[in-house]
Protein backbone atom coordinates (compact mmCIF):
# COMPACT_ATOMS: atom_id res chain seq x y z
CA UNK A 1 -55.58 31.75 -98.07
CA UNK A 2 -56.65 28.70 -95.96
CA UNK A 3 -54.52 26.80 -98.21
CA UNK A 4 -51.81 28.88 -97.69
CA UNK A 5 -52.28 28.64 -94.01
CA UNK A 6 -52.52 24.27 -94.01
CA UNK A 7 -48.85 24.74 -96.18
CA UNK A 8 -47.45 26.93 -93.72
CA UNK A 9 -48.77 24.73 -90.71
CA UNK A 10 -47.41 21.67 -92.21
CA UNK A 11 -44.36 22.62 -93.92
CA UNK A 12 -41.05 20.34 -92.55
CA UNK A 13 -37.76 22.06 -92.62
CA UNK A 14 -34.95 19.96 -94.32
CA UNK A 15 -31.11 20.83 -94.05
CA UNK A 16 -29.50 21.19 -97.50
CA UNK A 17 -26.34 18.97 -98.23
CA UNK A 18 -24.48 16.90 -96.38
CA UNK A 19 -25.87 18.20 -93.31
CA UNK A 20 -28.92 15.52 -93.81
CA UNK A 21 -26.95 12.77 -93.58
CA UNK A 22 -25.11 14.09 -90.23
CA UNK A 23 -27.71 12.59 -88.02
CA UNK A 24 -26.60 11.02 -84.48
CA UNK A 25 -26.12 7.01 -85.13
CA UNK A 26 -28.59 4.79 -83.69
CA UNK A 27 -27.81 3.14 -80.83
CA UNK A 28 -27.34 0.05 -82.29
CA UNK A 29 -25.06 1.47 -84.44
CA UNK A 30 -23.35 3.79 -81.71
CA UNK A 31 -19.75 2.46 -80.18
CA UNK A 32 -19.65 0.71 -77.19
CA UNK A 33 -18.29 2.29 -74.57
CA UNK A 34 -17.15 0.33 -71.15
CA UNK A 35 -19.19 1.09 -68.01
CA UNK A 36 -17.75 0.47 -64.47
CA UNK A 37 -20.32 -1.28 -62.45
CA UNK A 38 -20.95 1.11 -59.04
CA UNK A 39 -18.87 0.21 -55.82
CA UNK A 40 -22.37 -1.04 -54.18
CA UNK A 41 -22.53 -3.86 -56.72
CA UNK A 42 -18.90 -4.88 -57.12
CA UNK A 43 -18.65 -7.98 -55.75
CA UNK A 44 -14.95 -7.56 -54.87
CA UNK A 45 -15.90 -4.37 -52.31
CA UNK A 46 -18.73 -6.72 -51.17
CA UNK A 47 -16.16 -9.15 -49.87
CA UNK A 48 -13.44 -6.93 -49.01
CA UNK A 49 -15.82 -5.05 -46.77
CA UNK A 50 -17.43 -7.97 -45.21
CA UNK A 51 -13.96 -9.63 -44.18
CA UNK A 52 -12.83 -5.97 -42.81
CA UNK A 53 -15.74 -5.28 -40.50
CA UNK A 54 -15.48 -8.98 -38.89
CA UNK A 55 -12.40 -8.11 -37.84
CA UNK A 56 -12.75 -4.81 -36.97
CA UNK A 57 -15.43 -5.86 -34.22
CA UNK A 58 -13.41 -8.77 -32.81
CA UNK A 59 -10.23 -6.83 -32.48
CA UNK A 60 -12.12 -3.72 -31.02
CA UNK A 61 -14.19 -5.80 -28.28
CA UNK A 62 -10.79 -7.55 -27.64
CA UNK A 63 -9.51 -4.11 -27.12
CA UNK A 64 -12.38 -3.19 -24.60
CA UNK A 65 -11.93 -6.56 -22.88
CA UNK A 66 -7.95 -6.93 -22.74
CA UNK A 67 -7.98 -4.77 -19.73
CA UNK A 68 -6.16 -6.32 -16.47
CA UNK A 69 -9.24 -5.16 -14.35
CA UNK A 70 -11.89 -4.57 -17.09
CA UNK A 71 -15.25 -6.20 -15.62
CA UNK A 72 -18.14 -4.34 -16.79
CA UNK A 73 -19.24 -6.97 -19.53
CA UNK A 74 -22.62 -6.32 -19.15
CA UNK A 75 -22.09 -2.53 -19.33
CA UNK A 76 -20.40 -2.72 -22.86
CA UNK A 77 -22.96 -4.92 -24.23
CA UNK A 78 -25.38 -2.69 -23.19
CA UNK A 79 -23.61 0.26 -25.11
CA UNK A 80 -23.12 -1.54 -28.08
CA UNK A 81 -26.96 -2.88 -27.74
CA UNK A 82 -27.78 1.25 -27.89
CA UNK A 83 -25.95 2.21 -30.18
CA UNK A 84 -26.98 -0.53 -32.84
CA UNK A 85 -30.69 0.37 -32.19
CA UNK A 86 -29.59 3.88 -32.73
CA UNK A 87 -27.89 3.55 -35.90
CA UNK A 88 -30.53 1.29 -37.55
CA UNK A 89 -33.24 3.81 -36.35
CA UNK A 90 -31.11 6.65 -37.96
CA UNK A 91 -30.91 4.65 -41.19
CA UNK A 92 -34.31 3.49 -41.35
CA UNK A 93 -35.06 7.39 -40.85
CA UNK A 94 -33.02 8.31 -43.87
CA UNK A 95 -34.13 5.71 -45.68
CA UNK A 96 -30.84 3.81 -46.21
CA UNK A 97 -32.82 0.88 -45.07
CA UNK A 98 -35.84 -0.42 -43.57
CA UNK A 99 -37.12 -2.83 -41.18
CA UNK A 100 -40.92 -3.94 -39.05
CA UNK A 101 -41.82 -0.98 -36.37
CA UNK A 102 -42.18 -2.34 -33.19
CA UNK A 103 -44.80 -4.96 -32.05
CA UNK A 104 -45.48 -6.28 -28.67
CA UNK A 105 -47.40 -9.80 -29.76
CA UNK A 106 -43.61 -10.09 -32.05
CA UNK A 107 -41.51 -9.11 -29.08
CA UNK A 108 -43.16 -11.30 -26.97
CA UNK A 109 -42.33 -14.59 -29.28
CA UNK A 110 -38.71 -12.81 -30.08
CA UNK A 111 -37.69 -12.19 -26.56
CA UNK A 112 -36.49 -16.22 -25.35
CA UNK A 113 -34.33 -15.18 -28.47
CA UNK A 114 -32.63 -12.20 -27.23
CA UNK A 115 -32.22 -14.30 -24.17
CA UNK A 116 -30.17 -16.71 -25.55
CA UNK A 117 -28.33 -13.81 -27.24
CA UNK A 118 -27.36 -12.25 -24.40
CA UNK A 119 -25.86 -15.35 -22.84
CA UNK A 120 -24.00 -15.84 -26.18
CA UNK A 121 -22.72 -12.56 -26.57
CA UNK A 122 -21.53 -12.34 -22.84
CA UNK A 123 -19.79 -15.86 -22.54
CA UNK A 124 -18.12 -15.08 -26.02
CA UNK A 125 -16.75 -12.25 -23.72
CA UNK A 126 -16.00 -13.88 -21.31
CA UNK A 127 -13.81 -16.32 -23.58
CA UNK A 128 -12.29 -13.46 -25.54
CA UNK A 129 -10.65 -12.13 -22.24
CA UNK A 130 -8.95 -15.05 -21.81
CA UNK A 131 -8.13 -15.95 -24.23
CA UNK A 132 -6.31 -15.03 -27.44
CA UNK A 133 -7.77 -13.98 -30.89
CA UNK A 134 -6.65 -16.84 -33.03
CA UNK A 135 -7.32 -19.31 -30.26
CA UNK A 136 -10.78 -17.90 -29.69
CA UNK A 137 -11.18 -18.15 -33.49
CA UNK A 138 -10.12 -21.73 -33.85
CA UNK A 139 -12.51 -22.79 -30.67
CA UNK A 140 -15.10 -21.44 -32.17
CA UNK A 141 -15.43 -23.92 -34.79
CA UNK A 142 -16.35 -26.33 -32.37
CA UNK A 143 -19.94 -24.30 -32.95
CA UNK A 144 -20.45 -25.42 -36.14
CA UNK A 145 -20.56 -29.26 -34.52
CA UNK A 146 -22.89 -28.35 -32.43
CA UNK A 147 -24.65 -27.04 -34.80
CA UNK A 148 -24.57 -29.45 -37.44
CA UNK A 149 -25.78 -32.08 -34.97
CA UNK A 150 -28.59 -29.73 -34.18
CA UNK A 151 -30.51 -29.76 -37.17
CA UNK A 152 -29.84 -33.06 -37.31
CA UNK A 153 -32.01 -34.21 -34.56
CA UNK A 154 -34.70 -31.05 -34.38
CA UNK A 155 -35.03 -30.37 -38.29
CA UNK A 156 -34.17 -33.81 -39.88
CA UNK A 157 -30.65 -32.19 -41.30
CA UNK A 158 -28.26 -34.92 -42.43
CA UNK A 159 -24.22 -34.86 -42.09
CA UNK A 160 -22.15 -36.04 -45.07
CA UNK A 161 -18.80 -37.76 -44.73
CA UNK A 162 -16.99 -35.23 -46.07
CA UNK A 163 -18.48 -32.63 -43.29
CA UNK A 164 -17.53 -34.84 -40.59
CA UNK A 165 -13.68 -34.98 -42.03
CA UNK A 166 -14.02 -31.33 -41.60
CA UNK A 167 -15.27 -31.71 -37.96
CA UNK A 168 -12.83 -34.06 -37.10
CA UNK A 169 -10.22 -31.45 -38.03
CA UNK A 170 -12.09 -28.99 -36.30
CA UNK A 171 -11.11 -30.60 -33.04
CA UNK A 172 -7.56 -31.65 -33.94
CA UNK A 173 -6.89 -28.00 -34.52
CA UNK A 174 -8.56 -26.91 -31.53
CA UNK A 175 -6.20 -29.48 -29.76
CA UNK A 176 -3.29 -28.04 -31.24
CA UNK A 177 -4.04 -24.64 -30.14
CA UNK A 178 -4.87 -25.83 -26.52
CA UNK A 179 -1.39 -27.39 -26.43
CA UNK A 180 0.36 -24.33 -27.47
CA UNK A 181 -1.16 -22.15 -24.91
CA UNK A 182 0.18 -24.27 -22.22
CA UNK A 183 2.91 -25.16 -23.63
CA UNK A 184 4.06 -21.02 -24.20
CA UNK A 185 2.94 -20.36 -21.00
CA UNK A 186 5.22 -23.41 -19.19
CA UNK A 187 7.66 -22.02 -20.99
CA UNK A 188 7.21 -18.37 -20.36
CA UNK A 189 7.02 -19.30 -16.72
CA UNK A 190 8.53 -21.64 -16.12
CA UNK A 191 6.90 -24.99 -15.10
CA UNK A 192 6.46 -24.91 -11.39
CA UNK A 193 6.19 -21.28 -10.66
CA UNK A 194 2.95 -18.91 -9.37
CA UNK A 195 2.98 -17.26 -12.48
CA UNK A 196 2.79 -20.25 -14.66
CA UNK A 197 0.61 -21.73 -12.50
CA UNK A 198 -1.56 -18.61 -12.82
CA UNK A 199 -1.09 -18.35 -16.72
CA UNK A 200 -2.83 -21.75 -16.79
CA UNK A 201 -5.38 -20.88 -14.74
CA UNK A 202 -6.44 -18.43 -17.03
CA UNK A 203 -6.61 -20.55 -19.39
CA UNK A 204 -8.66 -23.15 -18.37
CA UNK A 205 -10.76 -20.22 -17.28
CA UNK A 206 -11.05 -19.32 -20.91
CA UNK A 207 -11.39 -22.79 -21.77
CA UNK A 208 -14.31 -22.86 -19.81
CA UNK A 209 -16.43 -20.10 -20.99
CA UNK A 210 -15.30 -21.16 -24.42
CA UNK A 211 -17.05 -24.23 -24.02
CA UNK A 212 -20.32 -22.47 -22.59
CA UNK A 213 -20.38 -20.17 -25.40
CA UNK A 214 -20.34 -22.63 -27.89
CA UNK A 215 -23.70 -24.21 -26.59
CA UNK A 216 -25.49 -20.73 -26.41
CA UNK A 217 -24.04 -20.27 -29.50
CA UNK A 218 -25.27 -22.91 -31.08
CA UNK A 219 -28.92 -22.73 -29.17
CA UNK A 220 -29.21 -19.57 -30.35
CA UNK A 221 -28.91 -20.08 -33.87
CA UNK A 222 -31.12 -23.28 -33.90
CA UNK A 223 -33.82 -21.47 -31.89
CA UNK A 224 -33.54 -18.44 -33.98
CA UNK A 225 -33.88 -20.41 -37.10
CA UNK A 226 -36.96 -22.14 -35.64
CA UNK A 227 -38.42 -18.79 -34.25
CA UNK A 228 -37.64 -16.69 -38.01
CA UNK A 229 -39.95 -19.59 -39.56
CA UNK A 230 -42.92 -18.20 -37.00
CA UNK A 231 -42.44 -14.46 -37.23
CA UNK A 232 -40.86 -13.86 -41.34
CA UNK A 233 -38.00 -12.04 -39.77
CA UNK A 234 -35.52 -10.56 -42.15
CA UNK A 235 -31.81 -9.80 -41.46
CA UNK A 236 -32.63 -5.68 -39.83
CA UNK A 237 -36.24 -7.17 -38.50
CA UNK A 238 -33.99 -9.46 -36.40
CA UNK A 239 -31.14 -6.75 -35.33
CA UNK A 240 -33.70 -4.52 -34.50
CA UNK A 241 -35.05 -6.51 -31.75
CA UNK A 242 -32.09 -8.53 -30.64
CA UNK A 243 -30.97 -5.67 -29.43
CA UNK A 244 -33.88 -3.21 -28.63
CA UNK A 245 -35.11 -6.16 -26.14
CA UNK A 246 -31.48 -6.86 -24.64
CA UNK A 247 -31.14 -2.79 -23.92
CA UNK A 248 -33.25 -3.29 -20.27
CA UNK A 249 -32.26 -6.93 -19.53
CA UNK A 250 -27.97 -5.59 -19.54
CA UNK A 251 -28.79 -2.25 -18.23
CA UNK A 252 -30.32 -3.96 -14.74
CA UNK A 253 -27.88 -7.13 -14.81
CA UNK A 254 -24.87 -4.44 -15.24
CA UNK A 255 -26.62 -2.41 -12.08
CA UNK A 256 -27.44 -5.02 -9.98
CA UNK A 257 -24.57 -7.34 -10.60
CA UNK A 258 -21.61 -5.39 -11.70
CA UNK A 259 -19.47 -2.94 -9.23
CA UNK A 260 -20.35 0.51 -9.78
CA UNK A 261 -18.02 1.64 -7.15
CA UNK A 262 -15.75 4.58 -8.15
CA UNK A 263 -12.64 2.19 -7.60
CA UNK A 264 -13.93 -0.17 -10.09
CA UNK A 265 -14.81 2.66 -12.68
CA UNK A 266 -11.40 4.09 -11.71
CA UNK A 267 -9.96 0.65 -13.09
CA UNK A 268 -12.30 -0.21 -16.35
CA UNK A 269 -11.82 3.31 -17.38
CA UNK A 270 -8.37 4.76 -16.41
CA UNK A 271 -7.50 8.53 -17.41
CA UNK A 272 -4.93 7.59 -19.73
CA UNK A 273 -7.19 4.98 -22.11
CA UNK A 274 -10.48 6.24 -20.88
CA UNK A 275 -11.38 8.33 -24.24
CA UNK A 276 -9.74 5.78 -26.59
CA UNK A 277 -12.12 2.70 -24.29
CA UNK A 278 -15.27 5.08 -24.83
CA UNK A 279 -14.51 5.04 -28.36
CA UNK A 280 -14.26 1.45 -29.21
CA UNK A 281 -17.17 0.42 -26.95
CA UNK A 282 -19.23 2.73 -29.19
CA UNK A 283 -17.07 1.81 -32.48
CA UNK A 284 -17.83 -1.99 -31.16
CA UNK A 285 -21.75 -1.09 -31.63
CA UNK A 286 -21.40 0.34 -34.98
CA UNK A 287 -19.63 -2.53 -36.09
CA UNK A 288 -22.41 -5.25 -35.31
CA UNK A 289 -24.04 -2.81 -37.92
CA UNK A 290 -21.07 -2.86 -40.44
CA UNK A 291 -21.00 -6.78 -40.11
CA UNK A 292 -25.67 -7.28 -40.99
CA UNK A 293 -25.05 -4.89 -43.54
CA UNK A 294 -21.92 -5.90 -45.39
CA UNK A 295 -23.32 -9.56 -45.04
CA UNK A 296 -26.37 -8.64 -46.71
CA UNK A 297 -24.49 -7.15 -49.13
CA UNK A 298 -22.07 -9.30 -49.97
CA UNK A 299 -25.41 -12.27 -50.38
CA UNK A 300 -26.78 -9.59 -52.72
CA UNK A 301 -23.96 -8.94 -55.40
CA UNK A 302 -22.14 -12.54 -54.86
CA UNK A 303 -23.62 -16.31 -54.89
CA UNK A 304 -24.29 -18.04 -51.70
CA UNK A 305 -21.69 -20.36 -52.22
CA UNK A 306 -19.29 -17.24 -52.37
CA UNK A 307 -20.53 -16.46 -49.55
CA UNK A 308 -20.16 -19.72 -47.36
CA UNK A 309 -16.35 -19.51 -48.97
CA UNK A 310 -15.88 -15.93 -47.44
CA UNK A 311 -17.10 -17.14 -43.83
CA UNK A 312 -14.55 -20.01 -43.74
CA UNK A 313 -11.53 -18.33 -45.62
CA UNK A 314 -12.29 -14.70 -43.31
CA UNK A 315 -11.41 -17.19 -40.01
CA UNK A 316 -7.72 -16.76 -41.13
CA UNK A 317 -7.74 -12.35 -41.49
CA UNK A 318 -9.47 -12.89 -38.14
CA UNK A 319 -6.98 -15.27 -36.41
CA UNK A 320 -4.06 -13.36 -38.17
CA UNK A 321 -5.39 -10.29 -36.49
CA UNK A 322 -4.71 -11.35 -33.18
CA UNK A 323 -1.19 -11.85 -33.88
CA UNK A 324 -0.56 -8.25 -35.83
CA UNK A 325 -2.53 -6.39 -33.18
CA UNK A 326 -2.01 -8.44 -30.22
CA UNK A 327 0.89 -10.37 -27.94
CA UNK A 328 -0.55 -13.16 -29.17
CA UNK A 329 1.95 -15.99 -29.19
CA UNK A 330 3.35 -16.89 -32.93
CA UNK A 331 4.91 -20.47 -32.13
CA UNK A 332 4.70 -23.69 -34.43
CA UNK A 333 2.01 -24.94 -32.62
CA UNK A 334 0.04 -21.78 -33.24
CA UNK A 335 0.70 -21.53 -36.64
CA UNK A 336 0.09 -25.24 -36.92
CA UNK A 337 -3.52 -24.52 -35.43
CA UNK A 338 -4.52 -21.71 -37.70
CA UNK A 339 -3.78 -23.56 -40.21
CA UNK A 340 -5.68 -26.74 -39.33
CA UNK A 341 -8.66 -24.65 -38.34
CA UNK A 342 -8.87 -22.65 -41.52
CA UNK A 343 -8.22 -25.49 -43.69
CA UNK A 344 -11.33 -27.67 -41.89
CA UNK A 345 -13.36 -24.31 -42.47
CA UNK A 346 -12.92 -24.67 -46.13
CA UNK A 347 -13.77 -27.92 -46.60
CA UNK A 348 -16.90 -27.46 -44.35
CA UNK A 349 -17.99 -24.78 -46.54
CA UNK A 350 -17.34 -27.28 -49.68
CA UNK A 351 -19.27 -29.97 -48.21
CA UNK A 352 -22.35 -27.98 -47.25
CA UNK A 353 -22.21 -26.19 -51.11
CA UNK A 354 -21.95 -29.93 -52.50
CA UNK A 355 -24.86 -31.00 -49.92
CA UNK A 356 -27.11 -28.27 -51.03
CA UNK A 357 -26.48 -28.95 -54.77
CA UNK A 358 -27.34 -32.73 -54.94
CA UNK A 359 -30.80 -32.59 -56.56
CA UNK A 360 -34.07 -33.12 -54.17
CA UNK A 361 -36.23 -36.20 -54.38
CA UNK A 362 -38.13 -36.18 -57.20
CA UNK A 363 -40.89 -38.34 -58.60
CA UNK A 364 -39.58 -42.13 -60.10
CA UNK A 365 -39.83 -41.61 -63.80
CA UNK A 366 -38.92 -45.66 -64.75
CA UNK A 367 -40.53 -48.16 -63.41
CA UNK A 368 -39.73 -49.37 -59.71
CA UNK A 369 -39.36 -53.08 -58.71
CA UNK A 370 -42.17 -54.28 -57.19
CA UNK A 371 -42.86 -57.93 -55.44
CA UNK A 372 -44.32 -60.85 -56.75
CA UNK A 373 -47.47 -60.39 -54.85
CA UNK A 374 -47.69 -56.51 -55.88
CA UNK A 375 -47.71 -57.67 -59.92
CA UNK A 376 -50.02 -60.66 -59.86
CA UNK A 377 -52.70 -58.04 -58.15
CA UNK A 378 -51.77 -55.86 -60.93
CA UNK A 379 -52.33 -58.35 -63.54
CA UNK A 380 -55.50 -59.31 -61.61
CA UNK A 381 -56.94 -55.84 -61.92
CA UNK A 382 -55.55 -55.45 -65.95
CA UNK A 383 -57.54 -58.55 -66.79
C-alpha cells in the first residue's frame, strides 16, 4: 500500500507520440526576431529633440522681447525662473527625476552663481531685442573666446592652433554680420535720414549689450565650473538653485526698477497679444527645462563628441530660425555670416574632440637623456 502510494506520488506523465518531441525550442535555438530600441534611447530623438527645444526657447523669448515697448525684462525672467522651479519640483514629485532638497550652507556658496546668472540671462535680453536671431547667434561665439582664454589662465587649459583658426573665424563672421546690419539698414533708410540714423542706433545698442553678455557669459560658466568642483552639483542640482535663488533677486529688481504703471502694462501686454505673450513667457520657462533635460539626454544615449558636434552644427537651425520666423534680413552678407559662424563652430568642436583625445602624460618607459654629470654620479653609485 505504501508502495503503491511512493508510485503514485512519483509517477511523471509522458505524452505519447510525436507530441514529445513538440517541445518549445530553446532559446538558443529560437529565431531571432528584431527589437526596436525605445524612443528614450534612440539616439536620433536624442538629437532631434535637443536641437528643437534650443530653438524653441530662443525664438519664444525673441517673441516676448520683439515688442516695440516691451520693458519688463526682469518680470519675464522672473516667470520663467517660477515656472522652471515648478516644473522640476513637479517632476522630482513624480519621480521623473531627482535632484538635492534644499540647503542653506549650499545656497549660500551657490548664490554669487545665480548672480552672475542673472546678469547673463538679462544682458542676453537685452541683446536679443536688438538685435536679430542669426546675428545674436553668430555674436555669441565670441563667448567661446572668452572662454577658452579663461581656463587658460585660472585652470591651466591650453589652446591648440587649430582652435584659434576657429576663433579667428569666429570674429570674421561676427564682422560680416555687423556689416550687414548697417549696411541693410543704410539701405532701408536711406543714409542720412532719422530713421537710419535711428536703425543704427539700435544697433550699436545691441552691439553693446552683446558685448556685456558675452563677459557674464563667460564668468558665469568659469565660476560655475569652479563652484560645481566645491559643491558635486549635477545638471537638476544646478537648475534647481539657479533659479530658486534668482526667484526674489528679479521679483524686487522688476518692482523697484521696472514701471508698473498701468500705461506701461497697457504697452508690454496689449489686449490683442496679451494671452498669446502670457503664453510664451510661461512656454519660455518650460523650455529652459526641455533644453537640461534633452541635453542630458542626448549625453546619455550619444558620445560626447556627438554631442560637442550637435552644439556647433544646432547654431545654424538656430540662426535659420530667425529668418523663417522673423523679418530678419536674408542678404549676402547675412548668409555669408551664418555661414562663417557655423563653419568656425564645427571646427571648434573638432579641435576640442582632437584636444581631449591626445593621450595624458604618462610615465617615460625608455630611457631619458641625462647629462654628463647626472651619469658619472650614476656610475659612481653602481660601482
Amino acid at each position: 500500500m505504501a508502495d503503491d502510494k511512493k508510485r503514485d506520488d512519483y509517477k511523471i506523465d509522458i505524452p505519447a507520440g510525436k507530441e514529445a518531441f513538440n517541445r518549445a525550442p530553446s532559446p538558443a535555438m529560437r529565431p531571432s526576431q528584431k527589437h526596436h530600441a525605445p524612443v528614450v534611447d534612440n539616439p536620433s530623438f536624442a538629437i532631434m529633440s535637443y536641437c528643437a527645444s534650443s530653438i524653441l526657447m530662443t525664438v519664444t523669448n525673441k517673441y516676448c522681447l520683439s515688442g516695440v515697448d516691451f520693458n519688463l525684462n526682469f518680470f519675464l525672467l522672473c516667470v520663467q525662473s517660477v515656472v522652471c522651479v515648478v516644473a522640476i519640483s513637479t517632476c522630482k514629485t513624480l519621480g521623473v527625476i531627482t535632484y538635492r532638497d534644499f540647503n542653506s550652507d549650499e545656497a549660500k556658496k551657490w548664490f554669487p552663481i545665480s548672480l552672475l546668472l542673472i546678469g547673463m540671462i538679462y544682458t542676453g535680453t537685452k541683446a536679443l531685442k536688438f538685435l536679430s536671431i542669426p546675428v545674436y547667434t553668430i555674436f555669441k561665439n565670441l563667448t567661446i573666446i572668452l572662454i577658452a582664454y579663461g581656463e587658460v589662465l585660472w585652470f591651466g587649459g591650453s589652446v591648440t592652433p587649430m582652435a584659434l583658426f576657429s576663433f579667428g573665424l569666429m570674429v570674421v563672421s561676427s564682422i560680416i554680420a555687423a556689416w550687414a546690419d548697417i549696411q541693410h539698414a543704410l539701405a532701408s533708410f536711406g543714409d542720412a535720414t532719422s530713421e537710419a540714423t535711428a536703425a543704427i542706433s539700435t544697433l550699436n545698442a545691441g552691439y553693446l549689450w552683446m558685448l556685456f553678455n558675452c563677459f557674464c557669459t563667460a564668468t558665469y560658466v568659469l565660476g560655475m565650473r569652479k563652484r560645481i568642483k566645491l559643491t558635486n552639483f549635477k545638471d537638476f542640482d544646478t537648475m534647481y538653485y539657479n533659479n530658486l535663488l534668482t526667484i526674489p533677486i528679479l521679483l524686487v529688481a522688476s518692482l523697484f526698477v521696472e514701471d508698473w504703471s498701468s500705461a506701461n502694462i497697457g504697452k508690454n501686454f496689449p489686449v490683442e497679444k496679451r494671452n498669446a505673450l502670457i503664453a510664451a513667457m510661461v512656454f519660455s520657462g518650460l523650455s529652459s527645462v526641455f533644453i537640461s533635460y534633452t541635453s542630458a539626454w542626448c549625453v546619455r544615449v550619444t558620445s560626447s563628441t556627438t554631442y560637442s558636434m550637435v552644439g556647433a552644427l544646432n547654431k545654424l537651425p538656430i540662426a535659420l530660425s530667425g529668418l523663417v520666423f522673423f523679418d530678419a534680413p536674408v542678404t549676402f552678407g547675412s548668409v555669408s555670416a551664418i555661414v562663417f559662424g557655423f563653419i568656425s563652430g564645427i571646427i571648434y568642436s573638432l579641435a576640442k574632440v582632437r584636444q581631449n583625445n591626445k593621450p595624458k602624460d604618462t610615465l617615460p618607459t625608455t630611457n631619458v637623456p641625462i647629462s654628463a654629470s647626472s651619469q658619472s654620479m650614476r656610475d659612481s653609485l653602481k660601482a
